[in-house]
N, C-alpha and C. Protein backbone atom coordinates (compact mmCIF):
# COMPACT_ATOMS: atom_id res chain seq x y z
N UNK A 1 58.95 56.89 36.37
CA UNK A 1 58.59 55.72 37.14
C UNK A 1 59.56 54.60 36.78
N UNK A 2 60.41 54.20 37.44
CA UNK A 2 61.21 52.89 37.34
C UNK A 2 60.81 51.69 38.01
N UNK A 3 61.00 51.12 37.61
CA UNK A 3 60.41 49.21 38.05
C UNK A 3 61.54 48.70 38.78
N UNK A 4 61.59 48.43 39.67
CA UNK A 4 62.37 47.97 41.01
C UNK A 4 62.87 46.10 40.66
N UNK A 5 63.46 45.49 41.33
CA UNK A 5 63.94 44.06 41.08
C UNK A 5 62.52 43.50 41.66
N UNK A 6 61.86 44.28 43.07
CA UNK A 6 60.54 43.81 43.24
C UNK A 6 59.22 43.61 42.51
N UNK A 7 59.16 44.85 41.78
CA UNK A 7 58.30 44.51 40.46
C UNK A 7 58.47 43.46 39.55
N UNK A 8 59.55 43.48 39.26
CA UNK A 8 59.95 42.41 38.41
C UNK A 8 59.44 40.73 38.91
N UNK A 9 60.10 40.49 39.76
CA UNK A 9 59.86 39.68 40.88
C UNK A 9 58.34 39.29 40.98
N UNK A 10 57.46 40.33 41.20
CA UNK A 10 56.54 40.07 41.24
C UNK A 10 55.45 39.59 40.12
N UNK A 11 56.59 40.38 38.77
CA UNK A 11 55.19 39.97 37.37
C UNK A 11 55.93 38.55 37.24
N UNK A 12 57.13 37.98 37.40
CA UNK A 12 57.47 36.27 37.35
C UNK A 12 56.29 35.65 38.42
N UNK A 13 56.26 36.07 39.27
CA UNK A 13 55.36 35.42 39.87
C UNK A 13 54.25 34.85 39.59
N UNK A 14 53.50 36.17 39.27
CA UNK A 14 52.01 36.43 38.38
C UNK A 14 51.96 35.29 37.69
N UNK A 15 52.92 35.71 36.41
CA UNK A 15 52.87 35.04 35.20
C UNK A 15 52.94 33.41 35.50
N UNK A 16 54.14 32.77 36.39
CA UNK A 16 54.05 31.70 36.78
C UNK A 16 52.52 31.13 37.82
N UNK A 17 51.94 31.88 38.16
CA UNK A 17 50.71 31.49 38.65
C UNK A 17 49.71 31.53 37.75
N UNK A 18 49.26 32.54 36.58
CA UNK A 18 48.24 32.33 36.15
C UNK A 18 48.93 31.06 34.74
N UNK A 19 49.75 31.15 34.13
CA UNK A 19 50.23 30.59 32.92
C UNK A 19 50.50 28.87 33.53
N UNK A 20 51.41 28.30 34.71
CA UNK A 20 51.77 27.67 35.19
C UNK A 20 53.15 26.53 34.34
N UNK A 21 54.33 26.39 35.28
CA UNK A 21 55.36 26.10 34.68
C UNK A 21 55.49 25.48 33.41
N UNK A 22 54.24 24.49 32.98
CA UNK A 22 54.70 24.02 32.03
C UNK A 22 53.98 24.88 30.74
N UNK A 23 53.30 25.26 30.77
CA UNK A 23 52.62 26.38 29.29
C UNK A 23 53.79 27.55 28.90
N UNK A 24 54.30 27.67 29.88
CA UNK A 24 55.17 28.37 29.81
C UNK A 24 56.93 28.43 28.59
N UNK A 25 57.58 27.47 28.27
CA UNK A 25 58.52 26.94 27.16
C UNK A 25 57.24 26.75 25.94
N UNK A 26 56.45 26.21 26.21
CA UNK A 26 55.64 25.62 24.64
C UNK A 26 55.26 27.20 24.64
N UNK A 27 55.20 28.55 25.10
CA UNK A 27 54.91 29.68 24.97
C UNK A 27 56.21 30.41 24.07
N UNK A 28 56.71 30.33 25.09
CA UNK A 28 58.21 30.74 24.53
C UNK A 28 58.85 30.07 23.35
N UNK A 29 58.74 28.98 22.53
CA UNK A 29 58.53 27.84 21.73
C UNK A 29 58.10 28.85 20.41
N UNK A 30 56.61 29.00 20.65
CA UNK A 30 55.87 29.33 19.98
C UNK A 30 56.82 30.96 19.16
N UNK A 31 56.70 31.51 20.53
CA UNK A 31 56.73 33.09 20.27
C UNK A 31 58.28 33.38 19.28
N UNK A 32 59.37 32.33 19.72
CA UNK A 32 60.49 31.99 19.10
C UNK A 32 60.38 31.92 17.65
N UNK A 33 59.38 30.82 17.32
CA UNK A 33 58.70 30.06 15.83
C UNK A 33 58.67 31.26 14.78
N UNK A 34 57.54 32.17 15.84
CA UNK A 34 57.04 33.25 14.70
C UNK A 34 58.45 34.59 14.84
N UNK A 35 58.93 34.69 15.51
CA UNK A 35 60.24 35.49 15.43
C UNK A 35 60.75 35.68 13.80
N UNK A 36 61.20 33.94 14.10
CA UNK A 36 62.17 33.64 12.43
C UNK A 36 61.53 33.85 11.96
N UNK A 37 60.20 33.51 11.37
CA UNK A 37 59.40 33.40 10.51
C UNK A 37 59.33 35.02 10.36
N UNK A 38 59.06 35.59 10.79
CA UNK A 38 59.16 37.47 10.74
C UNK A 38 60.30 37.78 9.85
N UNK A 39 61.76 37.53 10.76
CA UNK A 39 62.62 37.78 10.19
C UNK A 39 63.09 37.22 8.85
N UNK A 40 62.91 36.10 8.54
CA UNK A 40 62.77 35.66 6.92
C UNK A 40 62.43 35.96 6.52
N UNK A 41 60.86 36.23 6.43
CA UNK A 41 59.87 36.68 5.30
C UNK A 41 60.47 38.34 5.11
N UNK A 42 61.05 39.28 6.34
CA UNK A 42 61.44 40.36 5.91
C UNK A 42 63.02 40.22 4.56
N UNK A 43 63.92 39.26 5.09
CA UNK A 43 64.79 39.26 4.41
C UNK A 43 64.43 38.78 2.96
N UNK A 44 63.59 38.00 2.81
CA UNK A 44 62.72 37.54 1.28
C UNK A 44 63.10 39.07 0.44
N UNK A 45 63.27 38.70 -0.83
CA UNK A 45 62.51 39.61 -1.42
C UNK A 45 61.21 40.01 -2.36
N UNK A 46 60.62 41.17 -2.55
CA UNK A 46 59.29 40.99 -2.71
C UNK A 46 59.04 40.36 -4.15
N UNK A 47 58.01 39.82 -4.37
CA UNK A 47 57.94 38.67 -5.51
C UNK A 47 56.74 39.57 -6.52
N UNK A 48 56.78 39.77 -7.67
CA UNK A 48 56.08 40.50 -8.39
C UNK A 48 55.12 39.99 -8.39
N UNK A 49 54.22 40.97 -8.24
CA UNK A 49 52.91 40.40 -8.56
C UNK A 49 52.25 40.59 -10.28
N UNK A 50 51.62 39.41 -10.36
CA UNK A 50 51.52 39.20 -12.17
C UNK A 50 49.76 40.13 -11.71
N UNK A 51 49.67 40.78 -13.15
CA UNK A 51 48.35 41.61 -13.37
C UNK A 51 47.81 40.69 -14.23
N UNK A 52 46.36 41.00 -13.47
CA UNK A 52 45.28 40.04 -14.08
C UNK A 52 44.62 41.01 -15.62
N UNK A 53 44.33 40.62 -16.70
CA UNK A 53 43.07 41.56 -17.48
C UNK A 53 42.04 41.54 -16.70
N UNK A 54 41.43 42.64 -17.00
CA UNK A 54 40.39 43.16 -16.22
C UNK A 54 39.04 41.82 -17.05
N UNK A 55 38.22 41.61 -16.01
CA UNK A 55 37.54 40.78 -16.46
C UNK A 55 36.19 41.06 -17.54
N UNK A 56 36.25 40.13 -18.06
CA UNK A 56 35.38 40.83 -19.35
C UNK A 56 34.00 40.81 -19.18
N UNK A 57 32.40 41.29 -19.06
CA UNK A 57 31.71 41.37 -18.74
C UNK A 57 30.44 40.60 -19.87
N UNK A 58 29.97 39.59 -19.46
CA UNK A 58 29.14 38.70 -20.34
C UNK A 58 27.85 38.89 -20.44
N UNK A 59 27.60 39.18 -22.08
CA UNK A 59 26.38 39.80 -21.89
C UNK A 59 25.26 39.01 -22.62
N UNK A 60 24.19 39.14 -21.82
CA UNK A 60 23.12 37.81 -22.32
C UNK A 60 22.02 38.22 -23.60
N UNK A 61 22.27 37.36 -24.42
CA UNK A 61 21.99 37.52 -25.69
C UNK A 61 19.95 37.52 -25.59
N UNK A 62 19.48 38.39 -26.17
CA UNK A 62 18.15 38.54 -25.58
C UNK A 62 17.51 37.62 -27.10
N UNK A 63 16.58 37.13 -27.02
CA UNK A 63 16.00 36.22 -27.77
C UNK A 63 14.55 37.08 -27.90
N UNK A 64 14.19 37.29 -29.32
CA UNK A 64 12.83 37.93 -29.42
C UNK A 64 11.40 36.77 -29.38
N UNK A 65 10.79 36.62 -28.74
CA UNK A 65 9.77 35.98 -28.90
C UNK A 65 8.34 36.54 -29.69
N UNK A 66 8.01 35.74 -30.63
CA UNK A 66 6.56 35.66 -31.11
C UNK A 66 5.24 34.90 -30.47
């Protein structure tokens, strides 16, 4: 199944009708933003993670009553 210049044509359309011209750049804006942000955090490298001691378990001192 290939998509014709008419298909095409037609999802600009769509999209410009339900989205409308101006949502449209602050969309593209957006989707841009998180791009880099993808691609940085991949080029980062990974940061060690420090190990916690396991936590110590507190135990309640029982009191004898008379």
């Amino acid at each position: 199944m290939r998509g014709g210049i008419w298909e095409i044509i037609l999802i600009v359309i769509l999209v410009l009708i339900l989205f409308g011209s101006a949502k449209i750049p602050a969309m593209m804006k957006n989707i841009a933003s998180g791009i880099k942000t993808f691609k940085k955090e991949i080029k980062e490298e990974p940061k060690p993670v420090a190990k916690k001691a396991p936590a110590k378990k507190k135990v309640a001192a029982k009191k004898k009553s008379k």
